[in-house]
N, C-alpha and C. Protein backbone atom coordinates (compact mmCIF):
# COMPACT_ATOMS: atom_id res chain seq x y z
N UNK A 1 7.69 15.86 2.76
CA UNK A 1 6.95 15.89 1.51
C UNK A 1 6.88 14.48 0.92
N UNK A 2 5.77 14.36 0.29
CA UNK A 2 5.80 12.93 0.10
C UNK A 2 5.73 12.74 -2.19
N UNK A 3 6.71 12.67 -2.01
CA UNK A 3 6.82 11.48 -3.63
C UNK A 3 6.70 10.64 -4.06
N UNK A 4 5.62 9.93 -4.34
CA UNK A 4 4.61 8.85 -5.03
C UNK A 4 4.84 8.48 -6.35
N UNK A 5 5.08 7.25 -6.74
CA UNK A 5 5.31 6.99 -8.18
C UNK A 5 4.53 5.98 -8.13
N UNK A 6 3.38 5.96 -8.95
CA UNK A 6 2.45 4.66 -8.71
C UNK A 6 2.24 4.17 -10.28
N UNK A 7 2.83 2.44 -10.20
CA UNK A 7 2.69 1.83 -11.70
C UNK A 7 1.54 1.07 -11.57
N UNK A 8 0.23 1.00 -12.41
CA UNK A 8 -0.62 0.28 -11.81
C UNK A 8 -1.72 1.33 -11.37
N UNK A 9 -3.04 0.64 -10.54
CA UNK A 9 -2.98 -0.67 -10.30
C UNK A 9 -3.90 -1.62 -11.62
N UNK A 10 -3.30 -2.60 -11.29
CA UNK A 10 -3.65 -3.74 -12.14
C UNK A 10 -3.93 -5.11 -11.58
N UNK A 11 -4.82 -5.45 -12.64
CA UNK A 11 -5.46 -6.69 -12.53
C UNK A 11 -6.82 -6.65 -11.15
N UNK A 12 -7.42 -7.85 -11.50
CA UNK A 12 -8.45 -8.16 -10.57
C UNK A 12 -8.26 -9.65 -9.90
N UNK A 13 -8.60 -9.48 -8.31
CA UNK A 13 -8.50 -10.88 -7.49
C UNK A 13 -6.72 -11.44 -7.72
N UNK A 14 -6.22 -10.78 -7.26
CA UNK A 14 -5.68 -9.22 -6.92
C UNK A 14 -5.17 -8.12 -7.19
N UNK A 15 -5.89 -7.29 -7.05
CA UNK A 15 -5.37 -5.66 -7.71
C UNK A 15 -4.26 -5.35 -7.17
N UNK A 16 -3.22 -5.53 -7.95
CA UNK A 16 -1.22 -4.81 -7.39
C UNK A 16 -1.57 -3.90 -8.14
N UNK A 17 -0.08 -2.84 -7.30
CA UNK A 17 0.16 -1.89 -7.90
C UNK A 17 1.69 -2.09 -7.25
N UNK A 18 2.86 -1.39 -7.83
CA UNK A 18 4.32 -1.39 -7.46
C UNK A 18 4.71 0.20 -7.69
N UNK A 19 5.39 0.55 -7.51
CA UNK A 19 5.93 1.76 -7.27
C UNK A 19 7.05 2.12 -6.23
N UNK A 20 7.37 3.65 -5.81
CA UNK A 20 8.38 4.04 -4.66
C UNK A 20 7.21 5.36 -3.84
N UNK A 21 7.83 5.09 -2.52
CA UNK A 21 7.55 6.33 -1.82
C UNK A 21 8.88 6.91 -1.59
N UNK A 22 8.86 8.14 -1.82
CA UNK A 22 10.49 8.83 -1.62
C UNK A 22 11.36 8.05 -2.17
N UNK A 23 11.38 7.44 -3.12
CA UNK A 23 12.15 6.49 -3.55
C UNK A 23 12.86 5.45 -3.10
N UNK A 24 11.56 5.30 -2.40
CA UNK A 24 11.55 3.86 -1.76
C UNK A 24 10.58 2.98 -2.61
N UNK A 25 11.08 1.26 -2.64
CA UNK A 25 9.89 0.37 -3.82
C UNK A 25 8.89 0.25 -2.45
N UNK A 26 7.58 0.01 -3.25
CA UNK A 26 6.32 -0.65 -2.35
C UNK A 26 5.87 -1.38 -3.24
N UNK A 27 5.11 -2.28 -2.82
CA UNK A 27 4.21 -3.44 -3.46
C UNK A 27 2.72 -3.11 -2.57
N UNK A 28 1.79 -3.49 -3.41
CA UNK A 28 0.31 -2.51 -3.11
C UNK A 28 -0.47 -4.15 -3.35
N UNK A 29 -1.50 -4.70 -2.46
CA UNK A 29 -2.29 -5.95 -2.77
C UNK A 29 -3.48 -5.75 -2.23
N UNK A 30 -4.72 -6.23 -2.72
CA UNK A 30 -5.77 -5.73 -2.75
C UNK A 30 -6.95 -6.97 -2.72
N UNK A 31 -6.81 -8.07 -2.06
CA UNK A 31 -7.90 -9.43 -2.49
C UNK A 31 -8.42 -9.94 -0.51
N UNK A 32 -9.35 -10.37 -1.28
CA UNK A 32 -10.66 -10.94 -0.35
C UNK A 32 -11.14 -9.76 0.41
N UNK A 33 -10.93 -9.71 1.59
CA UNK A 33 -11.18 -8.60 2.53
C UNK A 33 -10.37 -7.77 3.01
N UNK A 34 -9.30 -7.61 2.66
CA UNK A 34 -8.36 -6.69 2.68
C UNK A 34 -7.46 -6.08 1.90
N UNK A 35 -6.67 -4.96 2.12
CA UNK A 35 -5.64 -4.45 1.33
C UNK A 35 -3.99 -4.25 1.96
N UNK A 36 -2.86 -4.56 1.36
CA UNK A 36 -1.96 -4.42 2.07
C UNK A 36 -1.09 -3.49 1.36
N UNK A 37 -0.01 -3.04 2.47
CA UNK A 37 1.29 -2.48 1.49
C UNK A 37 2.21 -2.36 2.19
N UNK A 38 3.57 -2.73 1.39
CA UNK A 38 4.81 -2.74 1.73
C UNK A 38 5.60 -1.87 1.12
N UNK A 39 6.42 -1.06 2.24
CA UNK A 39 7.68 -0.22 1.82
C UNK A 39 8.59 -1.17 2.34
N UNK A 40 9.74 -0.85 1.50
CA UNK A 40 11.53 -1.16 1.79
C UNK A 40 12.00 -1.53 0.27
N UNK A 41 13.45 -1.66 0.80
CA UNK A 41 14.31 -1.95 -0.52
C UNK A 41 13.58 -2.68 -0.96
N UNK A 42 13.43 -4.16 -0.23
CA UNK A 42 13.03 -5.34 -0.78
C UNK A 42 11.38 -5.39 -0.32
N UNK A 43 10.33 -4.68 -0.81
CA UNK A 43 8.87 -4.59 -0.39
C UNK A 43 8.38 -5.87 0.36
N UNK A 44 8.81 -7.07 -0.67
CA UNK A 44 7.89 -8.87 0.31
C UNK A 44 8.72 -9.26 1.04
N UNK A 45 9.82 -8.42 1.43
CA UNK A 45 11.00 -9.65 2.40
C UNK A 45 10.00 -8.79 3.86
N UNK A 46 10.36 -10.06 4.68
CA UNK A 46 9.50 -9.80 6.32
C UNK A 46 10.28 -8.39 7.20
N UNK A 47 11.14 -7.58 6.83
CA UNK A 47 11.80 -6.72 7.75
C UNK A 47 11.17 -5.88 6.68
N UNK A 48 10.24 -5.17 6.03
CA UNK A 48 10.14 -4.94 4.84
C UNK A 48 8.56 -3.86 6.01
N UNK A 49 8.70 -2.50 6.24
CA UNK A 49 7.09 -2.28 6.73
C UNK A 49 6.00 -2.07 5.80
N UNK A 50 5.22 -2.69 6.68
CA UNK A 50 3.52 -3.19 6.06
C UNK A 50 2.35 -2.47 6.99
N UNK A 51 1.24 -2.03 6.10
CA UNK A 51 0.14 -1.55 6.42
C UNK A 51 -1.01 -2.88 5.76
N UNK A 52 -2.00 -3.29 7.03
CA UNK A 52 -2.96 -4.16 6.51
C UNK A 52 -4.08 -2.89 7.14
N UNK A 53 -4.98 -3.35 5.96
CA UNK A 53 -6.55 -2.96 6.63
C UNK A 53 -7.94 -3.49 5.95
N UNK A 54 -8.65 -4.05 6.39
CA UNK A 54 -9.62 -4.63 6.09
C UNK A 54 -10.59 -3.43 4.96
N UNK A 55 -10.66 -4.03 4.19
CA UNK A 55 -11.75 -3.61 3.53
C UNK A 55 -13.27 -3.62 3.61
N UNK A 56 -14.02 -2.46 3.70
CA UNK A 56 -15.23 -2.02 4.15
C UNK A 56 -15.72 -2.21 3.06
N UNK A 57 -16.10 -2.81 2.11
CA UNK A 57 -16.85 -3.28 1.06
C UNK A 57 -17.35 -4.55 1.57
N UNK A 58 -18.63 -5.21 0.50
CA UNK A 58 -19.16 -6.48 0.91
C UNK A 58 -17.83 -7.79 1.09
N UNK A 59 -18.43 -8.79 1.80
CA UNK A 59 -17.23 -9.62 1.62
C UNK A 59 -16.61 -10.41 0.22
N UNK A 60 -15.47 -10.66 0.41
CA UNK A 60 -14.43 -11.12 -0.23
C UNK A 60 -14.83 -10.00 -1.96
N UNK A 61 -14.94 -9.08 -1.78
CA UNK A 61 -14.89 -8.28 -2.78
C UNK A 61 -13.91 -7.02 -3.16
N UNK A 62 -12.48 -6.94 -1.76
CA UNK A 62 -11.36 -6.16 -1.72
C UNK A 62 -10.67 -6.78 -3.27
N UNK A 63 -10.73 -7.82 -3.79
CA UNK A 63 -10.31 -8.07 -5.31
C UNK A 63 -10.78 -7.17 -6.78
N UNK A 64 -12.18 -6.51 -6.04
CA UNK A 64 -12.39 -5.61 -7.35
C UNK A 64 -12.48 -4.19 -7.13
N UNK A 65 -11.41 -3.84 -6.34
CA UNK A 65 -11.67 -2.35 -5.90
C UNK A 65 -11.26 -1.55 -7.26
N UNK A 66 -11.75 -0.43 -7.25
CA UNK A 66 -11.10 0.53 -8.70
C UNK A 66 -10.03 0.87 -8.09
N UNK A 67 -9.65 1.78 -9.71
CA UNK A 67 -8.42 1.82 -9.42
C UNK A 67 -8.22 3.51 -8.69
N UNK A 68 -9.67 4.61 -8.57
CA UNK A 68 -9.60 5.20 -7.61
C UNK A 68 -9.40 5.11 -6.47
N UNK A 69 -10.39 3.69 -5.92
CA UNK A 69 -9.90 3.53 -4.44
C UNK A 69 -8.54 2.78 -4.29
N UNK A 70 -7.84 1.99 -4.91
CA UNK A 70 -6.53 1.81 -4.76
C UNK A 70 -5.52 2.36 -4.83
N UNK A 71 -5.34 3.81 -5.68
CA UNK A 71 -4.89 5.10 -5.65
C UNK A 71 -4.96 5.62 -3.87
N UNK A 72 -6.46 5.59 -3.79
CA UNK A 72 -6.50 6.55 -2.38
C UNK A 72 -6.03 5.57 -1.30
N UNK A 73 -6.11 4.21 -1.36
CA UNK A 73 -5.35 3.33 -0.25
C UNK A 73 -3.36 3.46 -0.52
N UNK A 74 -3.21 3.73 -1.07
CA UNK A 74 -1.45 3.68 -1.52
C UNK A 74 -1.13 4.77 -0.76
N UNK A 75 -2.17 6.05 -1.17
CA UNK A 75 -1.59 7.30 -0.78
C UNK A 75 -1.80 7.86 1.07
N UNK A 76 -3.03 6.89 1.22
CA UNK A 76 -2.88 6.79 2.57
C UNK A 76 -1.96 6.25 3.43
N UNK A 77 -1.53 5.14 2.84
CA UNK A 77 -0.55 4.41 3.58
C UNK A 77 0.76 4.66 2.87
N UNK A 78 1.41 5.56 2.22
CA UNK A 78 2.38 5.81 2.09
C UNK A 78 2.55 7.11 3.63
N UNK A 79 1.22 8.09 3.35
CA UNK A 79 1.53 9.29 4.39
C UNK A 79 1.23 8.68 5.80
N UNK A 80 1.07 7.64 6.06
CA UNK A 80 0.94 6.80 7.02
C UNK A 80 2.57 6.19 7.54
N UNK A 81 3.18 6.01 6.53
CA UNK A 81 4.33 5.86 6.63
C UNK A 81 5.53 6.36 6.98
N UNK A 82 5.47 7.74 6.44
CA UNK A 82 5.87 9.08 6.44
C UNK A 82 5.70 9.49 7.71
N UNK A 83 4.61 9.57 8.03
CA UNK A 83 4.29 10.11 9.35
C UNK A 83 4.99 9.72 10.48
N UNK A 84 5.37 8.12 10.32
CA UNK A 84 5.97 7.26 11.40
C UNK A 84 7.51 7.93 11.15
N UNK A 85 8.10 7.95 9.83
CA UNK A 85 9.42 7.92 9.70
C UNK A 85 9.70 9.09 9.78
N UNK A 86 8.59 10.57 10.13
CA UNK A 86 9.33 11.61 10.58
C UNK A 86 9.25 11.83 12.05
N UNK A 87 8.21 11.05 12.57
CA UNK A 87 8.70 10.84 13.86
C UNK A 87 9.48 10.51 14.66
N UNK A 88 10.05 9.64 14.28
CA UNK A 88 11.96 8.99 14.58
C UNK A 88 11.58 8.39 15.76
N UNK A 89 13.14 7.82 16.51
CA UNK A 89 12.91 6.61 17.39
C UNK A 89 12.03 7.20 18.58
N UNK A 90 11.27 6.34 19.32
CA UNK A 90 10.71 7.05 20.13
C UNK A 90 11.37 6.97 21.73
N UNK A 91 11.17 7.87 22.51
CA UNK A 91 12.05 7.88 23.64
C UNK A 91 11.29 7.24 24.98
């Protein structure tokens, strides 16, 4: 089951948002042509997992996404996340 706490998102060029999945922190970024997000304790440290994906809008315009579609990118890539971590190690 997935538990989402989303603060945000805010601002433009780049739209963050911060929050937990399962009570885990993520950091949510949203500028030029893409969008990213990080789960872990520490969301920006590099052992920290990340979802990138290019944004299908005109170029360098992933900076003014609403805050519907940044909602629906968080929640994708949180159950994106989920998905991996109920899969467990693989054999």
């Amino acid at each position: 089951m997935l538990d989402l706490k989303i603060v945000g998102p805010e601002g433009l060029c780049p739209v963050q948002a911060e929050g937990t999945v399962n009570g885990v922190p993520f950091y949510f970024r949203s500028r030029h042509e893409k969008w990213e997000m990080h789960i872990g304790q520490d969301p920006l440290d590099a052992s920290a997992w990340m979802l990138a994906q290019a944004y299908e809008g005109a170029p360098d315009t992933a900076g003014y996404i609403t805050d519907v579609e940044a909602r629906a990118f968080i929640n994708y890539a949180a159950s994106e996340r989920l998905k991996e971590h109920n899969k467990g190690p693989q054999s």
